[in-house]
C-alpha atoms as a PDB file:
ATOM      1  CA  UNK A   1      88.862 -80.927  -3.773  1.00  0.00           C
ATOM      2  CA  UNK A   2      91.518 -83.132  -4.895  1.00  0.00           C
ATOM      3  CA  UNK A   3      94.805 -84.365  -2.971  1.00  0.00           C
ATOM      4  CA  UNK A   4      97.865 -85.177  -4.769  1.00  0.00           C
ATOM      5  CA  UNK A   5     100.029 -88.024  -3.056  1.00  0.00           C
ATOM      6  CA  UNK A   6     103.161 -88.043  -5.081  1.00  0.00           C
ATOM      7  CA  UNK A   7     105.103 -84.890  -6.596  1.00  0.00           C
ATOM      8  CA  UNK A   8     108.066 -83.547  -7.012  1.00  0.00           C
ATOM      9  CA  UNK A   9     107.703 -79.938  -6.303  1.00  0.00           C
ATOM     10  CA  UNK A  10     110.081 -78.881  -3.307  1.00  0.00           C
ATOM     11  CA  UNK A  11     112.503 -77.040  -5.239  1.00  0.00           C
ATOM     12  CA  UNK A  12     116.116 -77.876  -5.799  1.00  0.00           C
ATOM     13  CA  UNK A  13     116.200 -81.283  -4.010  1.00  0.00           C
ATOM     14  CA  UNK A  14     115.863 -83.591  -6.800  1.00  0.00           C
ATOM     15  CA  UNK A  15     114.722 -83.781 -10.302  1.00  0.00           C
ATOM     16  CA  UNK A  16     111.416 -81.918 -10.084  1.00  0.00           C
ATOM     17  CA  UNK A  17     111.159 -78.306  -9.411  1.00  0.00           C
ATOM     18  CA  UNK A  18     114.221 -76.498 -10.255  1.00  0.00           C
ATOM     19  CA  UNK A  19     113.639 -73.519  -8.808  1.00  0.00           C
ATOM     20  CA  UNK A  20     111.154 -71.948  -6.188  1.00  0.00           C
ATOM     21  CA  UNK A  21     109.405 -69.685  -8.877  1.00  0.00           C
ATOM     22  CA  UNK A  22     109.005 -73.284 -11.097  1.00  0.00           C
ATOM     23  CA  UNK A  23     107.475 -74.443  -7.606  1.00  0.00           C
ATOM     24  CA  UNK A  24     104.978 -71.790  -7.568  1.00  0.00           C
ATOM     25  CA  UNK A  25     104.013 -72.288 -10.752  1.00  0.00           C
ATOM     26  CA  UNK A  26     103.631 -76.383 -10.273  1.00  0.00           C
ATOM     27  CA  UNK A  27     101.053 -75.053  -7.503  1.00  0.00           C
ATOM     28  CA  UNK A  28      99.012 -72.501  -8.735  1.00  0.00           C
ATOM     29  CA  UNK A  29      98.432 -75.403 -12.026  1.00  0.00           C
ATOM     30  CA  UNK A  30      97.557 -77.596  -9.430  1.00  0.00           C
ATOM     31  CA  UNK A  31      95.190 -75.406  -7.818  1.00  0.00           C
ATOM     32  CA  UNK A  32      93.308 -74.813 -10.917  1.00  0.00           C
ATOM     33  CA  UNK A  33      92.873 -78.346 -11.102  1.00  0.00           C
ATOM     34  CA  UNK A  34      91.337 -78.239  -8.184  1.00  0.00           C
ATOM     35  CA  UNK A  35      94.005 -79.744  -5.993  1.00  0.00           C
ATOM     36  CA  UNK A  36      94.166 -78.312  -2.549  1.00  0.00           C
ATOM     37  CA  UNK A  37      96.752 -80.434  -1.183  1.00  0.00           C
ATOM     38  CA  UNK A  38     100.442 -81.743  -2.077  1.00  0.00           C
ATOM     39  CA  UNK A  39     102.249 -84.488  -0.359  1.00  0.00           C
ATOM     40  CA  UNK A  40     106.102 -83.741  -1.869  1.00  0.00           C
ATOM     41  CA  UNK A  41     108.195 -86.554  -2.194  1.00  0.00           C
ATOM     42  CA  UNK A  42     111.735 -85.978  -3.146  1.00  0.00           C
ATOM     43  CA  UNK A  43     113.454 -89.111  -4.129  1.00  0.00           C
ATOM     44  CA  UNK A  44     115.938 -90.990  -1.687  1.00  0.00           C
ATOM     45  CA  UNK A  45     117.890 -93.692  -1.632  1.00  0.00           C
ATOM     46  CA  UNK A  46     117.942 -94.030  -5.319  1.00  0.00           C
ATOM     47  CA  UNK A  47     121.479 -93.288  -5.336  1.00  0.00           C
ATOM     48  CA  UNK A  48     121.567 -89.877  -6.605  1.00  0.00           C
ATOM     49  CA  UNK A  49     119.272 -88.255  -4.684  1.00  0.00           C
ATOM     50  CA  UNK A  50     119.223 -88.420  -0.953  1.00  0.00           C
ATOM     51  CA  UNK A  51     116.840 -86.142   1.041  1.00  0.00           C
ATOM     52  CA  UNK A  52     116.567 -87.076   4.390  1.00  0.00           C
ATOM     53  CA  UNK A  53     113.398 -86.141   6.358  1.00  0.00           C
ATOM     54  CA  UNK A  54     114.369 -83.167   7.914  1.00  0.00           C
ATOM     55  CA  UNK A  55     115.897 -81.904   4.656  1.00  0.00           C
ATOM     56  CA  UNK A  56     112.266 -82.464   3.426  1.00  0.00           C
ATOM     57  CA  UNK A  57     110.153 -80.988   6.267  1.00  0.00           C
ATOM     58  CA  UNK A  58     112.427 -77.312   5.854  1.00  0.00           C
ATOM     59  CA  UNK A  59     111.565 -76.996   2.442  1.00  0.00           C
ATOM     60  CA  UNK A  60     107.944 -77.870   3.106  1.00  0.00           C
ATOM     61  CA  UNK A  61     107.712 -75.382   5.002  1.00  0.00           C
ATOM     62  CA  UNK A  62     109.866 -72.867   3.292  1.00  0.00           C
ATOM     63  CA  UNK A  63     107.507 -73.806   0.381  1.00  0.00           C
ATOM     64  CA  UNK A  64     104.273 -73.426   2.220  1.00  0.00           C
ATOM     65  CA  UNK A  65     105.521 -69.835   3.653  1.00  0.00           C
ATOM     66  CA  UNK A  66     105.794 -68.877   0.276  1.00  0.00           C
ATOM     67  CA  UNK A  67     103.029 -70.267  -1.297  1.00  0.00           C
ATOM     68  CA  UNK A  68     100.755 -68.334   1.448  1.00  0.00           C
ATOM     69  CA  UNK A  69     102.605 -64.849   0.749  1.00  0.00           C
ATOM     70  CA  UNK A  70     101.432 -65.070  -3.081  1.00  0.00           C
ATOM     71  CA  UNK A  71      98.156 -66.732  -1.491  1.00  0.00           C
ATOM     72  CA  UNK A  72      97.968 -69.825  -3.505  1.00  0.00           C
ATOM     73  CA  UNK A  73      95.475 -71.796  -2.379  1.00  0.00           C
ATOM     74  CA  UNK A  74      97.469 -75.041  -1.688  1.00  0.00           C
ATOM     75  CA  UNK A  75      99.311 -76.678   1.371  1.00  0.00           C
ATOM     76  CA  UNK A  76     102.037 -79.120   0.723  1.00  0.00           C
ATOM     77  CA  UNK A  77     102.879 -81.827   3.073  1.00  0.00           C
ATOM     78  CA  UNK A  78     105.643 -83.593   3.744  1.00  0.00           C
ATOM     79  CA  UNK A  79     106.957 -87.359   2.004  1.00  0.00           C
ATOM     80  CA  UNK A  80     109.576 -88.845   0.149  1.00  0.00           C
ATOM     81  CA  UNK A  81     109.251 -91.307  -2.406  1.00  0.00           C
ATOM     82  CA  UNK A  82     111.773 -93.530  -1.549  1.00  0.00           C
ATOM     83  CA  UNK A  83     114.147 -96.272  -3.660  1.00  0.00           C
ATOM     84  CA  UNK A  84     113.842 -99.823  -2.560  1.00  0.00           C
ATOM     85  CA  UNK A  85     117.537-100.701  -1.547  1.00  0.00           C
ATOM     86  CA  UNK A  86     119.283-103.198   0.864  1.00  0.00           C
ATOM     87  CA  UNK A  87     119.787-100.390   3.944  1.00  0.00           C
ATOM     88  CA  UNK A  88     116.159 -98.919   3.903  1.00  0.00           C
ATOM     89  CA  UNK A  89     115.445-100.104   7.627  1.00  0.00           C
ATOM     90  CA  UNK A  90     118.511 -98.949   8.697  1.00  0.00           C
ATOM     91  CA  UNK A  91     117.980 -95.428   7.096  1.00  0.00           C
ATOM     92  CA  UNK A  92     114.438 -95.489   8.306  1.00  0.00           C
ATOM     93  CA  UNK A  93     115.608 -96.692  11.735  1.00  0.00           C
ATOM     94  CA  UNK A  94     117.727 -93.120  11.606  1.00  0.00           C
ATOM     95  CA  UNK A  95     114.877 -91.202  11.076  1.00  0.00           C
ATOM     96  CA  UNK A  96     116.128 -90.065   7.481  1.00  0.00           C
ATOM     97  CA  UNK A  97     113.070 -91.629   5.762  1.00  0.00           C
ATOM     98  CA  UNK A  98     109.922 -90.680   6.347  1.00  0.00           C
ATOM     99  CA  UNK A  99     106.008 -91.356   5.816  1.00  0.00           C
ATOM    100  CA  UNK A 100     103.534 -89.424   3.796  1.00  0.00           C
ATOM    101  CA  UNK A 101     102.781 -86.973   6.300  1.00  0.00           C
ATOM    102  CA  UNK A 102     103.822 -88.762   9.111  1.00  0.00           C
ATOM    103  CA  UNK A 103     101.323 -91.458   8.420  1.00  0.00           C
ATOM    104  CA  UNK A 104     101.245 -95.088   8.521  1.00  0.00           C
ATOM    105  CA  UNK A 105     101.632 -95.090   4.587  1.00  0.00           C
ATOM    106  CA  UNK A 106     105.358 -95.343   3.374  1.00  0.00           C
ATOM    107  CA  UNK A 107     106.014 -94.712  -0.794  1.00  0.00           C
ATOM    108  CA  UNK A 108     108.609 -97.097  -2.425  1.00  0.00           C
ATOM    109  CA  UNK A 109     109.806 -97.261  -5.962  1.00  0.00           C
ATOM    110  CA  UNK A 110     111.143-100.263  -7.030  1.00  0.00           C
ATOM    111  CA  UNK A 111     113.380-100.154 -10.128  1.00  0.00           C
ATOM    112  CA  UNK A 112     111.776-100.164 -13.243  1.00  0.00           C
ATOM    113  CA  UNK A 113     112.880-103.188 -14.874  1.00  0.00           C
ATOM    114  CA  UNK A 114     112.193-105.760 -12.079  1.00  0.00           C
ATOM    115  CA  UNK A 115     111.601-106.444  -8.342  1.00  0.00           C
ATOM    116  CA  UNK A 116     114.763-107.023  -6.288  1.00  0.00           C
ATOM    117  CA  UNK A 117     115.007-110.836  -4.902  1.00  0.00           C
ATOM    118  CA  UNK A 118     115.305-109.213  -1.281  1.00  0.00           C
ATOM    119  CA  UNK A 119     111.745-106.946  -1.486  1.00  0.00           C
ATOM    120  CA  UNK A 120     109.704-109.752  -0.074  1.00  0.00           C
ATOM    121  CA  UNK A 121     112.281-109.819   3.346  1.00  0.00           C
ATOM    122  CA  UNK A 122     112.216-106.076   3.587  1.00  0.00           C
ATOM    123  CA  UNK A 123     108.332-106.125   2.811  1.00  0.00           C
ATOM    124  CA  UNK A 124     107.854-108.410   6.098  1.00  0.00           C
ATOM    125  CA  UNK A 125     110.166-105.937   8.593  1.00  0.00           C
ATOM    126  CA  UNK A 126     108.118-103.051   7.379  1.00  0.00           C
ATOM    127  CA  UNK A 127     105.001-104.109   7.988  1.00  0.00           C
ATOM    128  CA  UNK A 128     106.510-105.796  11.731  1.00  0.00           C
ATOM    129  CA  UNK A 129     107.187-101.710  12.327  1.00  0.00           C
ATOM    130  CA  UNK A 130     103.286-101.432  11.303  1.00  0.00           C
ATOM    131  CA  UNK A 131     103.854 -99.465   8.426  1.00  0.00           C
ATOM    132  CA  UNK A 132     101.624 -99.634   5.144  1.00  0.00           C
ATOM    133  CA  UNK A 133     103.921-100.145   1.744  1.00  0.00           C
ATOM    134  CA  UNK A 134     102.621 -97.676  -1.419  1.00  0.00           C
ATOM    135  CA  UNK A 135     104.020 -99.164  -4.448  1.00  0.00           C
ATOM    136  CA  UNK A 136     104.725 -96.180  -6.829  1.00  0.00           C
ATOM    137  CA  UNK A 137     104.163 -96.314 -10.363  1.00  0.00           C
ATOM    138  CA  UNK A 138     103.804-100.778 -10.727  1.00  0.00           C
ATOM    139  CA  UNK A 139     102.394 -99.856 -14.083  1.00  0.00           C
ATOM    140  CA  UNK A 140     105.609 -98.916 -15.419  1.00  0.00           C
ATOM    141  CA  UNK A 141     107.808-101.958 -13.771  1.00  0.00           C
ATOM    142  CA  UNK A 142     108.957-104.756 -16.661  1.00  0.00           C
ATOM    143  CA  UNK A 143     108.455-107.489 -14.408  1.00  0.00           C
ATOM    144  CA  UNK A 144     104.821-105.970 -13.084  1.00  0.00           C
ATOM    145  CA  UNK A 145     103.922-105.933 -16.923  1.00  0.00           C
ATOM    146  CA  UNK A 146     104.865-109.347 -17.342  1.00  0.00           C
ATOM    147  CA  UNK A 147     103.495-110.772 -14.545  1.00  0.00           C
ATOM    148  CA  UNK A 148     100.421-108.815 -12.913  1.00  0.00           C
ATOM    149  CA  UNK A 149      99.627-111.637 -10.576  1.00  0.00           C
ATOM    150  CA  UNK A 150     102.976-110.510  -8.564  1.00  0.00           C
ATOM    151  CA  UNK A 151     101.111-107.109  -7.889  1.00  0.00           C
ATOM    152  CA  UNK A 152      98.118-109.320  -6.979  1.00  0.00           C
ATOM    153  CA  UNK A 153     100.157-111.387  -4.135  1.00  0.00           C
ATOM    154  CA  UNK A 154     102.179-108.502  -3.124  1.00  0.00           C
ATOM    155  CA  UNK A 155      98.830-106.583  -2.605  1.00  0.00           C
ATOM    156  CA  UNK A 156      97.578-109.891  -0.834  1.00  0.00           C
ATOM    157  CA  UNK A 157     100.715-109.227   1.426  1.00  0.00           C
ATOM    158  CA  UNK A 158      99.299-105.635   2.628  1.00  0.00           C
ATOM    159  CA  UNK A 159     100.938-103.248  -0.020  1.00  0.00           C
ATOM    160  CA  UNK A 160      98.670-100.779  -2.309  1.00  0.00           C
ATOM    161  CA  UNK A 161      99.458 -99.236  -5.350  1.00  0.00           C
ATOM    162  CA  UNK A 162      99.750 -95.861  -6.703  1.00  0.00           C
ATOM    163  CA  UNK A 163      99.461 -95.235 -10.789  1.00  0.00           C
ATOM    164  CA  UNK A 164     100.885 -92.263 -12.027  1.00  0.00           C
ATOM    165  CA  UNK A 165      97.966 -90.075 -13.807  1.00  0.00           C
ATOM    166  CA  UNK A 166     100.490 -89.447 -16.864  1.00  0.00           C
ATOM    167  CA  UNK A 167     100.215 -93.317 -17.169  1.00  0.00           C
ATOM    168  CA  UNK A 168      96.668 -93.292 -17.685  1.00  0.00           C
ATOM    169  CA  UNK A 169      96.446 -89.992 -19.866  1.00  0.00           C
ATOM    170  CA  UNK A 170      98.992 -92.032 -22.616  1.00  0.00           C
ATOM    171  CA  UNK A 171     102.739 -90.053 -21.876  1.00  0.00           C
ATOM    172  CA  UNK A 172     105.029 -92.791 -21.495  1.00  0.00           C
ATOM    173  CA  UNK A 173     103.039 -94.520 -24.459  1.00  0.00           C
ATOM    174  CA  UNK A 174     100.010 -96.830 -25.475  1.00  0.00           C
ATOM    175  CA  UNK A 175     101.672-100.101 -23.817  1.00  0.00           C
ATOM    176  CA  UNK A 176     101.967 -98.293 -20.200  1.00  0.00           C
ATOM    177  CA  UNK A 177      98.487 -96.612 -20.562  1.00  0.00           C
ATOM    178  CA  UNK A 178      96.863-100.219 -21.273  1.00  0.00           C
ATOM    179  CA  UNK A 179      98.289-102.001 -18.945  1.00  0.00           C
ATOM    180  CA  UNK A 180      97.479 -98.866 -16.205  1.00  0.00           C
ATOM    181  CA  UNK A 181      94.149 -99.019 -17.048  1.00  0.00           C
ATOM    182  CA  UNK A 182      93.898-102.629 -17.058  1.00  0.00           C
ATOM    183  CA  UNK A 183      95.250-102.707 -13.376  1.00  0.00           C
ATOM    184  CA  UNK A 184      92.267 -99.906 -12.721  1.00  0.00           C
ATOM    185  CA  UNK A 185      89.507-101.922 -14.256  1.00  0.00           C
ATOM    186  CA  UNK A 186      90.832-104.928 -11.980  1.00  0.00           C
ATOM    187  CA  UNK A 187      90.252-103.283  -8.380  1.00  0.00           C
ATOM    188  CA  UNK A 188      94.485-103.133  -8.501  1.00  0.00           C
ATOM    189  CA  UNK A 189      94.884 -99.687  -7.893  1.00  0.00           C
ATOM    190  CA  UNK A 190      94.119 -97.709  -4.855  1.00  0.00           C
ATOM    191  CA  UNK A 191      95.731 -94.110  -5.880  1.00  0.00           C
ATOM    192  CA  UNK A 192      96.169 -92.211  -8.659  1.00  0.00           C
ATOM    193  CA  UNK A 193      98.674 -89.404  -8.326  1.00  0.00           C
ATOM    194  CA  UNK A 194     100.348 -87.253 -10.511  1.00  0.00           C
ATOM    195  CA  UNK A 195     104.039 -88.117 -10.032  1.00  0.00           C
ATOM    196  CA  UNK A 196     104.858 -84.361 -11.839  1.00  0.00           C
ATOM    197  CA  UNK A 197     108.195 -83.047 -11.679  1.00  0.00           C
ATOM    198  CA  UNK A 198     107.823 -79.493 -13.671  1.00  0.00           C
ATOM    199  CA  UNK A 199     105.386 -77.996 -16.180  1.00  0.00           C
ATOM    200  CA  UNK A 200     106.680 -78.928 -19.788  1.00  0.00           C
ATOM    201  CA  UNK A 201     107.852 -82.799 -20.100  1.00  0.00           C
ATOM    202  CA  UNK A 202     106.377 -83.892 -16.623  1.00  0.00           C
ATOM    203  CA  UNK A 203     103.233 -81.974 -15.796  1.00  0.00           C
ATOM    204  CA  UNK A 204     100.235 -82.631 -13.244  1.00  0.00           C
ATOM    205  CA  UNK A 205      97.854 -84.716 -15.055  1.00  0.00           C
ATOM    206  CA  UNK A 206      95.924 -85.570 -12.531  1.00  0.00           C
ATOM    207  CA  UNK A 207      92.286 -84.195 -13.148  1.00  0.00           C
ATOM    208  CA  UNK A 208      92.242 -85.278 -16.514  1.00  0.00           C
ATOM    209  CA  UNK A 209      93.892 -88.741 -15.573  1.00  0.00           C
ATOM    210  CA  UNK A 210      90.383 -88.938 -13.341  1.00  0.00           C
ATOM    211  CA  UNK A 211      88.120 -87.549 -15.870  1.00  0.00           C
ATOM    212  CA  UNK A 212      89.389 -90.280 -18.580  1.00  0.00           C
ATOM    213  CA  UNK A 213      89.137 -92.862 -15.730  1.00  0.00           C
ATOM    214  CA  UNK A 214      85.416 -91.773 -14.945  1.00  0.00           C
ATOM    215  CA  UNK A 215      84.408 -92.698 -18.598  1.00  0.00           C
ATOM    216  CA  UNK A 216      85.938 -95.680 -18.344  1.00  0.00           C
ATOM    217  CA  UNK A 217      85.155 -97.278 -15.071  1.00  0.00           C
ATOM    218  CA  UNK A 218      82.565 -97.252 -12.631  1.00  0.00           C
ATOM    219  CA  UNK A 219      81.991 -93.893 -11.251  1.00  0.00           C
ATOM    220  CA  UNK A 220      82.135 -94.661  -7.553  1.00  0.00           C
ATOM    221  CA  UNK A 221      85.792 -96.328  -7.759  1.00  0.00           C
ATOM    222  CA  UNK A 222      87.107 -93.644  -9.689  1.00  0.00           C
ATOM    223  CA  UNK A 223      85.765 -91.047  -6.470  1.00  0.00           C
ATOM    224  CA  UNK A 224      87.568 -94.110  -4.130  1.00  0.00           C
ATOM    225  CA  UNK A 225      90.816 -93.035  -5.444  1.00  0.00           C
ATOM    226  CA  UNK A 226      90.346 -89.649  -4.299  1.00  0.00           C
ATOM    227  CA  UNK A 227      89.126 -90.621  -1.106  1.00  0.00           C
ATOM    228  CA  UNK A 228      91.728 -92.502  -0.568  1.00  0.00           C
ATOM    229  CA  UNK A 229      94.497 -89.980  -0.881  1.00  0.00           C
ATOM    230  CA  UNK A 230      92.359 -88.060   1.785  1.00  0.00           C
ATOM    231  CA  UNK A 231      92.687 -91.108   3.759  1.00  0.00           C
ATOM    232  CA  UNK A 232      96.251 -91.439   3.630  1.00  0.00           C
ATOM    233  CA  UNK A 233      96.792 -87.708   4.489  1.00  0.00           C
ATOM    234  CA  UNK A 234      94.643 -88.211   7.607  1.00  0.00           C
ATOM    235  CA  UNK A 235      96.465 -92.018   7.984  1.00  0.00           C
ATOM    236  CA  UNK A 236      93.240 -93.062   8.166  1.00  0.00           C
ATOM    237  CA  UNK A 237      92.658 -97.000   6.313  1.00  0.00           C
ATOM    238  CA  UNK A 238      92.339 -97.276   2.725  1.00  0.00           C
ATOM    239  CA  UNK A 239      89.792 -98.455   0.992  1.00  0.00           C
ATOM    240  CA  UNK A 240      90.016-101.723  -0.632  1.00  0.00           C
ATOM    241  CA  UNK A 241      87.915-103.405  -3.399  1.00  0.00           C
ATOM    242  CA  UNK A 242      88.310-107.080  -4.351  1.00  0.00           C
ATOM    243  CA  UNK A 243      90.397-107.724  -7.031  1.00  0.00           C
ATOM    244  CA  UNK A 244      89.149-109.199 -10.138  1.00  0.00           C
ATOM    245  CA  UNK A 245      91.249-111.139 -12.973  1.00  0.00           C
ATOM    246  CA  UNK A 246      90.187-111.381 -17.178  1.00  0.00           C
ATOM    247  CA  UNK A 247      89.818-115.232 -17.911  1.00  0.00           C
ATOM    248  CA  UNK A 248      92.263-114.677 -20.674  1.00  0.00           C
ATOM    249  CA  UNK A 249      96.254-114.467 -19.830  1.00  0.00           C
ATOM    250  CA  UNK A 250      97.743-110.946 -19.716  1.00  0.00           C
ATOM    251  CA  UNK A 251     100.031-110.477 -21.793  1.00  0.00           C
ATOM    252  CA  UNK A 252     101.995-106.743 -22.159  1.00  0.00           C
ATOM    253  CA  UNK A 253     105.412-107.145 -22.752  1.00  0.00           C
END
């Protein structure tokens, strides 16, 4: 049974599902993956899309009504995946941001082509409100690429991170998918979710991101990934592995 952390399948709120028959469909996919739970995480705070958490938890469960009716084996839990931006604590202060099912575990995205100078501040007050940071997607940030060693210190500082499986199965090309599965081989990632936002250009990957993973790596850190996700459903600790760097410099960009 597999649990998916980070998808976009609430319909209408953001980019992802675009409809609640497209939601449906993202599910019953997922089920015959063999995923049994959803965590949906509509973007906020990224300045177009802004889904505060009780926005969220309605269409969960107008969702989850639904997908029982047709019985679709699959339960979808509430998230957001949320922007990193100046006002976050005062937002999550609000109660317009939430956790990934009201856990410990809170999913940022940082913007893709660096880390903001004011992350490391914002980092610090989150964790002071005892929160656990999930950095979505690193594999895909410029500066991550250039730099790995930032992911290593900001891991050091109590994040994890999350690699989308469409990042490991080679869809947003071969320099992303090396320098995912680098981070893998390195004890640098502690989830692997699908990210998926529909059924054509951004589908769930997830079971075959695994599978390609599991001839790859080590067997039993491939199954800590999964267990993982359990244990951030259940906010429950993760699962950490020491991290391990090449003797030779990275170098991806």
């Amino acid at each position: 049974m597999l649990i998916d952390t980070h998808c976009h399948i609430l319909p209408w709120l953001d980019d992802g599902a675009e409809s609640m028959q497209e939601a449906i469909a993202m599910a019953k996919c997922a089920a015959k993956e063999g995923i049994r739970t959803i965590v949906a995480t509509p973007h906020y705070g990224d300045g177009k899309y802004d889904n505060p958490a009780e926005l969220v938890d309605l269409a969960v469960h107008q969702l989850n009504a639904e997908l029982e009716k047709q019985e679709v084996p699959v339960q979808i839990l509430p998230g957001q995946e949320v922007r990193v931006y100046k006002e976050l604590l005062d937002d999550l202060e609000a109660g317009y941001i939430q956790t990934l099912n009201k856990s410990q575990y809170l999913l940022l995205e940082m913007p893709h082509s660096g880390i903001p100078d004011y992350f490391d501040d914002l980092l610090y007050e989150i964790h002071v409100l005892g929160l656990t940071v999930i950095i979505a997607h690193p594999e895909r940030n410029t500066e991550l690429m250039k730099n790995p060693r930032r992911l290593h210190y900001l891991i050091e500082q109590g994040c994890l991170s999350q690699v989308t499986s469409q990042s490991i199965t080679g869809l947003f090309g071969r320099k992303i998918q090396k320098f995912a599965i680098h981070l893998c081989k390195r004890n640098m990632v502690h989830l692997i979710a699908s990210d998926a936002h529909n059924l054509t250009t951004r589908p769930g990957t997830l079971s075959l991101a695994l599978a390609d993973l599991a001839s790859q790596l080590n067997h039993q850190i491939v199954e800590h990934y999964s267990v993982n996700a359990l244990r951030v459903v259940r906010n429950e600790t993760i699962l950490l592995e020491p991290i391990s760097y090449p003797r030779r410099v990275w170098l991806f960009m």
